[in-house]
PDB file of N, CA and C in Angstrom:
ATOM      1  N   UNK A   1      39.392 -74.477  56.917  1.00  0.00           N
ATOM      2  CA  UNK A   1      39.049 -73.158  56.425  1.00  0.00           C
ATOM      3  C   UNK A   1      37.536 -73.014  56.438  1.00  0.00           C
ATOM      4  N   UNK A   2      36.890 -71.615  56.923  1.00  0.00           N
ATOM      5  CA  UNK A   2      35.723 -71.530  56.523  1.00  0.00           C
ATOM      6  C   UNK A   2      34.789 -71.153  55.751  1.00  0.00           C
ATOM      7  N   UNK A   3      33.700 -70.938  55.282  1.00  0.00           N
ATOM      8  CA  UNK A   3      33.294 -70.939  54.654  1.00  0.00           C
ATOM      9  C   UNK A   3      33.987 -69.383  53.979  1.00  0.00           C
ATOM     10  N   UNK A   4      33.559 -68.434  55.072  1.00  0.00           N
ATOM     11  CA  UNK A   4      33.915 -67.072  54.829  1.00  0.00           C
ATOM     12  C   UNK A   4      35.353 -66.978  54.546  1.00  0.00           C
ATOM     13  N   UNK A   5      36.146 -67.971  55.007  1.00  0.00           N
ATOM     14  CA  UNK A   5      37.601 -67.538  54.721  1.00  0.00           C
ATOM     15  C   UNK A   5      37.822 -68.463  53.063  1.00  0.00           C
ATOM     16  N   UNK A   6      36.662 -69.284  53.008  1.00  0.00           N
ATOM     17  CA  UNK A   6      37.208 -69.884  51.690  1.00  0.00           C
ATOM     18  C   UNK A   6      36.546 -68.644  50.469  1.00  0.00           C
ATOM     19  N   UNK A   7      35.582 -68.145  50.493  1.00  0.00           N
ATOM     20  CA  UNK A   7      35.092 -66.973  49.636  1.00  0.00           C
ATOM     21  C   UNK A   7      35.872 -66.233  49.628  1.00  0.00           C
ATOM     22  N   UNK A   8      37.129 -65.580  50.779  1.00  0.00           N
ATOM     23  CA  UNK A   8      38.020 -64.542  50.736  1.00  0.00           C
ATOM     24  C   UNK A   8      38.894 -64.989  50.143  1.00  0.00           C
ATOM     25  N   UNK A   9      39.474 -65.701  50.094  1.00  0.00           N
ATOM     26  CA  UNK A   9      40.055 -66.652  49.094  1.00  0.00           C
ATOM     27  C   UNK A   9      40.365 -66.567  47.635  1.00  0.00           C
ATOM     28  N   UNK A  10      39.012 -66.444  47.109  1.00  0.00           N
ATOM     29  CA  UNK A  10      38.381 -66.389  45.912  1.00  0.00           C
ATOM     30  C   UNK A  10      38.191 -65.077  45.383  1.00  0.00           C
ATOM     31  N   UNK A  11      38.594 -63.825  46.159  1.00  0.00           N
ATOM     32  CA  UNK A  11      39.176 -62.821  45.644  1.00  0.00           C
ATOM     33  C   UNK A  11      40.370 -61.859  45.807  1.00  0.00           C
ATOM     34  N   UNK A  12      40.891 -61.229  44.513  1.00  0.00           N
ATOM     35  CA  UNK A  12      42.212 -60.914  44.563  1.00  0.00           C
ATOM     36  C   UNK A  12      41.700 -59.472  44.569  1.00  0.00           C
ATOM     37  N   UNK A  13      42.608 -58.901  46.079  1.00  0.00           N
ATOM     38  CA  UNK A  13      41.900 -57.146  46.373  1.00  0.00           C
ATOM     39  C   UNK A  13      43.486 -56.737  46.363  1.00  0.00           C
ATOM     40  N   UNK A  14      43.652 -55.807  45.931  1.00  0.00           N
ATOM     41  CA  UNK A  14      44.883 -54.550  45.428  1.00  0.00           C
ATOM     42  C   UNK A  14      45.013 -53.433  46.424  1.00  0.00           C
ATOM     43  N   UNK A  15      45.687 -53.187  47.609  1.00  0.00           N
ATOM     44  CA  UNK A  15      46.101 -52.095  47.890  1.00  0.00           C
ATOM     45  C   UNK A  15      46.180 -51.111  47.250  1.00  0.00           C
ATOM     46  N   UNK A  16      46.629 -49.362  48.066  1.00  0.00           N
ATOM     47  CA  UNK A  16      46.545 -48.391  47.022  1.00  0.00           C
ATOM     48  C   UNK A  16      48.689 -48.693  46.962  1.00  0.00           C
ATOM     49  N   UNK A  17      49.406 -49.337  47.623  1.00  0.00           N
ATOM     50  CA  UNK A  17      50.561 -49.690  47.029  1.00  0.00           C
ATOM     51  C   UNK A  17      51.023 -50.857  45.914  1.00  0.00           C
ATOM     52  N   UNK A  18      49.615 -50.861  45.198  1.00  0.00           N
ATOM     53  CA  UNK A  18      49.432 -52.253  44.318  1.00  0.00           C
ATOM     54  C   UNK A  18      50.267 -54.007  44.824  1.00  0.00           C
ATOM     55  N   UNK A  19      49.727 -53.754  46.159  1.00  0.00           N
ATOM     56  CA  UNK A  19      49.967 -54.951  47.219  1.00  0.00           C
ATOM     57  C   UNK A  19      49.106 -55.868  47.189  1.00  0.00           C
ATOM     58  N   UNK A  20      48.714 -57.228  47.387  1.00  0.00           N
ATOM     59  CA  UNK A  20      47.827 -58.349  46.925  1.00  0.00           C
ATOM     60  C   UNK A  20      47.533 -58.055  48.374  1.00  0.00           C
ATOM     61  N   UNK A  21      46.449 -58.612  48.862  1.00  0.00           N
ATOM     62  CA  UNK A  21      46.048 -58.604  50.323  1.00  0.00           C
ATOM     63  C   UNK A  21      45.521 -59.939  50.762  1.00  0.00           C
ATOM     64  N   UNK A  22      45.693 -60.505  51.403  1.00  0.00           N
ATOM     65  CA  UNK A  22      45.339 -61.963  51.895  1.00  0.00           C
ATOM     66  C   UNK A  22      44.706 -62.085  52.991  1.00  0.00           C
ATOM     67  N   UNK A  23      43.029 -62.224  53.169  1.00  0.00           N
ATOM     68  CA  UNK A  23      42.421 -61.908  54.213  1.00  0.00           C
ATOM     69  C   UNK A  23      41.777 -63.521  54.492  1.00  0.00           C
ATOM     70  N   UNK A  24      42.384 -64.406  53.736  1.00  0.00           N
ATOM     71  CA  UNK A  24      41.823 -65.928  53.730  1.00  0.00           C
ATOM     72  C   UNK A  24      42.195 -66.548  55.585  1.00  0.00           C
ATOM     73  N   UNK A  25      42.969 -65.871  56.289  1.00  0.00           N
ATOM     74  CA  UNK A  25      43.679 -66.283  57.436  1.00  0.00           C
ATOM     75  C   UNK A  25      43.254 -65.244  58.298  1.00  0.00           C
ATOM     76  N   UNK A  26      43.470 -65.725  59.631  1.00  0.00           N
ATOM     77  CA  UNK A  26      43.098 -65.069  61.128  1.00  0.00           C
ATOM     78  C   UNK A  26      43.554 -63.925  60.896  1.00  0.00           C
ATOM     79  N   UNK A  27      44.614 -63.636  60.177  1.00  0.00           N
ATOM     80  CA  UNK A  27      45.522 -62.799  60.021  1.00  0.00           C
ATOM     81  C   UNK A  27      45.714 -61.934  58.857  1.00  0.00           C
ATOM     82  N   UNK A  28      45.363 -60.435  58.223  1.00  0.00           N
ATOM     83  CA  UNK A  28      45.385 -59.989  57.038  1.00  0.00           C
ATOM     84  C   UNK A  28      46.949 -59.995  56.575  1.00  0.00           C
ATOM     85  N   UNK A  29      47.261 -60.772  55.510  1.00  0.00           N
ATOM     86  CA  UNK A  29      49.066 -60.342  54.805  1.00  0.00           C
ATOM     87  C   UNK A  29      48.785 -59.450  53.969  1.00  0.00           C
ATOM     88  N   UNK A  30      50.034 -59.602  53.114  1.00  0.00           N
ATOM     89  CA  UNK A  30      49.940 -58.055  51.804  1.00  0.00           C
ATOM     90  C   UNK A  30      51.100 -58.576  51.525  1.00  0.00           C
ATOM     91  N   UNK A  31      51.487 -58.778  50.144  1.00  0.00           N
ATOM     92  CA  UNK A  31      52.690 -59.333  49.168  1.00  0.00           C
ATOM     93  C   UNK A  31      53.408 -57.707  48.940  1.00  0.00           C
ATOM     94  N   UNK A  32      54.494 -58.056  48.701  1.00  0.00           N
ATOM     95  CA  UNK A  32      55.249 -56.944  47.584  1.00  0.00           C
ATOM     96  C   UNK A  32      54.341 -56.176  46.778  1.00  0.00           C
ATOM     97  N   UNK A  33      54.870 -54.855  46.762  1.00  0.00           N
ATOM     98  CA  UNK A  33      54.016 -54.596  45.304  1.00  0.00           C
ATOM     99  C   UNK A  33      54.662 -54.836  44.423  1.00  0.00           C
ATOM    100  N   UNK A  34      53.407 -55.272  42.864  1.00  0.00           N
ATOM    101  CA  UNK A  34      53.878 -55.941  42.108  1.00  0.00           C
ATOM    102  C   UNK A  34      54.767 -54.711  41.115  1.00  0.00           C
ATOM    103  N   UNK A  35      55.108 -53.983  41.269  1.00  0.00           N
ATOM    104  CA  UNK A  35      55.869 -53.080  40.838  1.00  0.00           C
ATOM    105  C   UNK A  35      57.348 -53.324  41.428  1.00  0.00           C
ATOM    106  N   UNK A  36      57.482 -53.859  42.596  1.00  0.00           N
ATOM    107  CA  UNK A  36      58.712 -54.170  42.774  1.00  0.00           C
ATOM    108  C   UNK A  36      59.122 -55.659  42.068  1.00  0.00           C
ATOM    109  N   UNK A  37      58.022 -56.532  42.589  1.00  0.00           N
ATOM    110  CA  UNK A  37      58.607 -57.860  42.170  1.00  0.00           C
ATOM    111  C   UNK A  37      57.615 -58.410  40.918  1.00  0.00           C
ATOM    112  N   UNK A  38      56.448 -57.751  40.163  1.00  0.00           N
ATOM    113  CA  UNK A  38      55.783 -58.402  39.174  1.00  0.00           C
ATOM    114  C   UNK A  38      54.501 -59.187  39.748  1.00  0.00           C
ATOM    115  N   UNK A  39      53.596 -59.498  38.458  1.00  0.00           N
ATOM    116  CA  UNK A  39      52.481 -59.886  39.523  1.00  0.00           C
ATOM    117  C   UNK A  39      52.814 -61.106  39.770  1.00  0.00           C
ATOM    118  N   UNK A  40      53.217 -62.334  39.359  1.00  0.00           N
ATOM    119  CA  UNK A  40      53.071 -64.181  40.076  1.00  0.00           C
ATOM    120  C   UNK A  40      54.041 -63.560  40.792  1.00  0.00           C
ATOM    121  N   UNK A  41      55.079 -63.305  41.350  1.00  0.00           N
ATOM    122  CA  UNK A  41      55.714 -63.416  42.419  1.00  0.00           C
ATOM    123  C   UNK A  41      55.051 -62.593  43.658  1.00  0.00           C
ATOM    124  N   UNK A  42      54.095 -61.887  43.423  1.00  0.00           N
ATOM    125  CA  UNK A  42      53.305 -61.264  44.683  1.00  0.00           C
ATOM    126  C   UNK A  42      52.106 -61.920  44.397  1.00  0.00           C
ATOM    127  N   UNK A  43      51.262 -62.147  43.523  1.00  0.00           N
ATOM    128  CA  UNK A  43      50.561 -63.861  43.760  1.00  0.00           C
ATOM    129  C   UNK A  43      50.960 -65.153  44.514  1.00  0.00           C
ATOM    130  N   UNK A  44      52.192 -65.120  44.001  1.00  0.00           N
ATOM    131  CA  UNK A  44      52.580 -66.568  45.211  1.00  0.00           C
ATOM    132  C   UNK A  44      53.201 -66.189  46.500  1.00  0.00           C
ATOM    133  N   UNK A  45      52.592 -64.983  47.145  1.00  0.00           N
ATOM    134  CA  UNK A  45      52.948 -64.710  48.316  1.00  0.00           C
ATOM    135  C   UNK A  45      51.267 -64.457  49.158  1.00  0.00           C
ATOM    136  N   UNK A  46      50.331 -64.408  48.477  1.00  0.00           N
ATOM    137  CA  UNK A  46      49.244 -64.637  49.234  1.00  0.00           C
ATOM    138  C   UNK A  46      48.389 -65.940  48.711  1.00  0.00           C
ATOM    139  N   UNK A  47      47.323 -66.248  49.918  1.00  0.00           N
ATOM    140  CA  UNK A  47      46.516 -67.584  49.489  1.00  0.00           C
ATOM    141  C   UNK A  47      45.323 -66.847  48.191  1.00  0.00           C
ATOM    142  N   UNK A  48      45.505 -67.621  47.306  1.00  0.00           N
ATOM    143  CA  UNK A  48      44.528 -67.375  46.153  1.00  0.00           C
ATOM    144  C   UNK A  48      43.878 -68.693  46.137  1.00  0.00           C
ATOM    145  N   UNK A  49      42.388 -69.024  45.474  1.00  0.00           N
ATOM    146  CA  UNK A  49      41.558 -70.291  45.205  1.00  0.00           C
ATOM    147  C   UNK A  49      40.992 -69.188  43.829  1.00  0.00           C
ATOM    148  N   UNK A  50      42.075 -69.811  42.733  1.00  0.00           N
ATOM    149  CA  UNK A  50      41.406 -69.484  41.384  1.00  0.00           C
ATOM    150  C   UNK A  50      40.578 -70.070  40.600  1.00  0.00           C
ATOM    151  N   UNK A  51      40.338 -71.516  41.323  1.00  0.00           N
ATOM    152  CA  UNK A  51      39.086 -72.295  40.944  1.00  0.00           C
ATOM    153  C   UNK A  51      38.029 -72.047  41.487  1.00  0.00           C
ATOM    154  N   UNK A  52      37.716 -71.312  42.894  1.00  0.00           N
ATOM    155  CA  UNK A  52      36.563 -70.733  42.952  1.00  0.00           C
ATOM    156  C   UNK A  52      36.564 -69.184  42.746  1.00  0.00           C
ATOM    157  N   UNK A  53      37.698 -68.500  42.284  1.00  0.00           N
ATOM    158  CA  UNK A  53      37.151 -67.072  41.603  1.00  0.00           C
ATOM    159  C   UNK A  53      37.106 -67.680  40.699  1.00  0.00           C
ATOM    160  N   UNK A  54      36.871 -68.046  39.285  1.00  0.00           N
ATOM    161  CA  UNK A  54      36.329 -68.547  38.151  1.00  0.00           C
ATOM    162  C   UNK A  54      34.996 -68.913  38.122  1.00  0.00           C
ATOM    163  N   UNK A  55      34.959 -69.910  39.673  1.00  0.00           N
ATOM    164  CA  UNK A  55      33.177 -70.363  39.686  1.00  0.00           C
ATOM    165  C   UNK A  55      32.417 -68.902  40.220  1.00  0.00           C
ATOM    166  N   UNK A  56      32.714 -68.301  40.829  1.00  0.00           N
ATOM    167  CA  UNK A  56      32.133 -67.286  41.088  1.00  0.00           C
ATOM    168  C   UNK A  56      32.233 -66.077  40.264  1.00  0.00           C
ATOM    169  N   UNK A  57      32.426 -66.518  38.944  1.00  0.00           N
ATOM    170  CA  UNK A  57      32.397 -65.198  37.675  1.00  0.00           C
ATOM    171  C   UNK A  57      33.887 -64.117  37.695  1.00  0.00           C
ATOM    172  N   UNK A  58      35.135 -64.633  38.516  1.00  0.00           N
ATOM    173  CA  UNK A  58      35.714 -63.415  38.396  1.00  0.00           C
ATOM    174  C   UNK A  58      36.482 -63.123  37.082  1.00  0.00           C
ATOM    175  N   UNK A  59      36.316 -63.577  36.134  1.00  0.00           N
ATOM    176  CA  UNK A  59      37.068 -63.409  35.083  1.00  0.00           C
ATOM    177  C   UNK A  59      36.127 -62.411  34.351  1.00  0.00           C
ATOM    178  N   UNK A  60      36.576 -61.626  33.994  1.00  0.00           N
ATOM    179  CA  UNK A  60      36.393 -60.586  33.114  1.00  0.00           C
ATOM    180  C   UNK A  60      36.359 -60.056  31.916  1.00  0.00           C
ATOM    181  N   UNK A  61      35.514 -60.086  30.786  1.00  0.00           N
ATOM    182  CA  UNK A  61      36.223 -60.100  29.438  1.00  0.00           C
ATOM    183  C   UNK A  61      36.194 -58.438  28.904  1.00  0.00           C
ATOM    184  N   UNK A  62      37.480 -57.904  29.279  1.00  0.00           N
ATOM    185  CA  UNK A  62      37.705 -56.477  29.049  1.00  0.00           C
ATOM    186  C   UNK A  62      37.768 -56.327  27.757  1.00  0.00           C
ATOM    187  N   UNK A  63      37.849 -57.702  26.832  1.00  0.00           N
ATOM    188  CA  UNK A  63      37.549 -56.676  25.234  1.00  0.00           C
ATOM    189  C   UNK A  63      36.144 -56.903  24.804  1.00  0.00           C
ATOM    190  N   UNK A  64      35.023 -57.060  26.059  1.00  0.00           N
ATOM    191  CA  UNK A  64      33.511 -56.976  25.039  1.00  0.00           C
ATOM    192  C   UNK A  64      33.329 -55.273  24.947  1.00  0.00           C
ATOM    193  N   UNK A  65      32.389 -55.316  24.171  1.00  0.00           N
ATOM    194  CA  UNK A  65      31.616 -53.911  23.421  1.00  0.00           C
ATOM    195  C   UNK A  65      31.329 -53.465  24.874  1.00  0.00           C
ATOM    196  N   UNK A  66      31.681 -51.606  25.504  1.00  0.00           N
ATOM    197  CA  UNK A  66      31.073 -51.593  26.474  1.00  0.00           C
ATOM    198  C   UNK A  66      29.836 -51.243  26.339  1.00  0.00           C
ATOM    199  N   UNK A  67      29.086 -51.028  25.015  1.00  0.00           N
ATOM    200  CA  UNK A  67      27.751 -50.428  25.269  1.00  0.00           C
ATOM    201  C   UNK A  67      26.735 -51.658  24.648  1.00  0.00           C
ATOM    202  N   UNK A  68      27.582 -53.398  24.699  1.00  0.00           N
ATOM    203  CA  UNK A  68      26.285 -54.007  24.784  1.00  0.00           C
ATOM    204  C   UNK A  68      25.428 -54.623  26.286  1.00  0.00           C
ATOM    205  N   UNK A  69      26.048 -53.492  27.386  1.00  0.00           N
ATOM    206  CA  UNK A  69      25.424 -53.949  28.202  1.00  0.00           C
ATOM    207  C   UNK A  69      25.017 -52.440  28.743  1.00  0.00           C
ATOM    208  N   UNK A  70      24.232 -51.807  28.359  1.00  0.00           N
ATOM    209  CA  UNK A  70      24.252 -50.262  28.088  1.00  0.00           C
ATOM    210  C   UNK A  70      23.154 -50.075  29.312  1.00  0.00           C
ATOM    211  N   UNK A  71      22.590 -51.152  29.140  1.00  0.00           N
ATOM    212  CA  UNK A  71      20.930 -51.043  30.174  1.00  0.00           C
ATOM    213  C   UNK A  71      21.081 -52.421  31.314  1.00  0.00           C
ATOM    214  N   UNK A  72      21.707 -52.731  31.544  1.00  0.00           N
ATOM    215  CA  UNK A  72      22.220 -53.784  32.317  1.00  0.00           C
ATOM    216  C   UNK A  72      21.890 -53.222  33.608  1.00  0.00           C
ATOM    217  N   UNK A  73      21.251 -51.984  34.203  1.00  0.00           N
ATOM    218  CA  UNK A  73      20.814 -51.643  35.279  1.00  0.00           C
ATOM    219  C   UNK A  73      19.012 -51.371  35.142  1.00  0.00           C
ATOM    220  N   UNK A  74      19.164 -51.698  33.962  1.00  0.00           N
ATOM    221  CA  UNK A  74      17.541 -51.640  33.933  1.00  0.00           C
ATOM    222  C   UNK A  74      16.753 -50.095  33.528  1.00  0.00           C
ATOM    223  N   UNK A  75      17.863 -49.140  33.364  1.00  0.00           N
ATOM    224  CA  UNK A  75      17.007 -48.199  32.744  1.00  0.00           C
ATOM    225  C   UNK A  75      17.885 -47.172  31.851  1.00  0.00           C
ATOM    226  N   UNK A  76      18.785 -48.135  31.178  1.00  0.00           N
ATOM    227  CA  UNK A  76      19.572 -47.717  29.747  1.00  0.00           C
ATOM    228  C   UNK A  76      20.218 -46.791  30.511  1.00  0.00           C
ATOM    229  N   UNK A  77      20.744 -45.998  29.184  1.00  0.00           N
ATOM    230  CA  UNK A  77      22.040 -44.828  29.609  1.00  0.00           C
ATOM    231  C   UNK A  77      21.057 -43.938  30.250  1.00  0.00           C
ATOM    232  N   UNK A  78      21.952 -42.921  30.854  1.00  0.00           N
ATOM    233  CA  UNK A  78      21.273 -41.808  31.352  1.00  0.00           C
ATOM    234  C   UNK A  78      22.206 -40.577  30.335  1.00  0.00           C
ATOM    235  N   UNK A  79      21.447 -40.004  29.739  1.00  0.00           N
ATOM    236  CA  UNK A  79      21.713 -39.488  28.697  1.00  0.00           C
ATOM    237  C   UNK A  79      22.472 -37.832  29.382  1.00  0.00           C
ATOM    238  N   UNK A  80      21.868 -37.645  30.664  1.00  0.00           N
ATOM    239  CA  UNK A  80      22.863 -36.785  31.469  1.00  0.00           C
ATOM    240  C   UNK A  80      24.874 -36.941  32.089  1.00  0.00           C
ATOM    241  N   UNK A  81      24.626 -38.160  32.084  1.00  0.00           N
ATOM    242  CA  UNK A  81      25.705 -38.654  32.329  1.00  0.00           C
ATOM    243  C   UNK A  81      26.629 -38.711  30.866  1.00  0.00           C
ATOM    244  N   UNK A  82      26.305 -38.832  29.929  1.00  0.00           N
ATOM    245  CA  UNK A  82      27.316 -38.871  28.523  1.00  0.00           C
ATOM    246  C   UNK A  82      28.315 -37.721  28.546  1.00  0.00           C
ATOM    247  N   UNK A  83      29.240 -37.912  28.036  1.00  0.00           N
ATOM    248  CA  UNK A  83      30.392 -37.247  28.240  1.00  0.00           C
ATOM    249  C   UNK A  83      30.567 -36.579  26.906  1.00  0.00           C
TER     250      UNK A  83
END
C-alpha cells in the first residue's frame, strides 16, 4: 500500500446515499447504506486504518463548548454572521 493509499485509508467519507466509500484501492468501492444495513456492517465492507485516523486527529469531541474555540481562525466571531 502507498503512502497515499494508506492516508485514504485513514478516512471515513459518506456518500450523499450515506454509503462508506473506499478509495484505499486501485479501485473506488461504496458499502451499503448504513440505513439499510447499520453502520459496522457497512464499515466492515470498506478498508478503514482507525489507528491512523486517531493519529491524524479524526476523532471529534462533539460535546465541547462550541464557542470555546470562537476565534480559532484568528479573528473571533464575525458579529455579521450571528444569527
Amino acid at each position: 500500500m502507498t503512502l497515499t493509499n494508506s492516508r485514504a485509508a485513514s478516512y471515513l467519507i459518506l456518500d450523499e446515499y450515506l454509503s462508506f466509500l473506499d478509495k484505499s484501492g486501485e479501485k473506488e468501492t461504496q458499502s451499503h447504506s448504513v440505513l439499510e444495513v447499520g453502520v459496522q456492517e457497512a464499515l466492515d465492507e470498506v478498508k478503514w486504518d482507525e489507528v491512523a485516523f486517531k493519529q491524524r486527529g479524526g476523532l471529534y469531541d462533539w460535546a465541547k463548548d462550541a464557542t470555546a474555540n470562537a476565534d480559532a481562525c484568528g479573528g473571533g466571531m464575525n458579529e455579521d454572521l450571528v444569527w
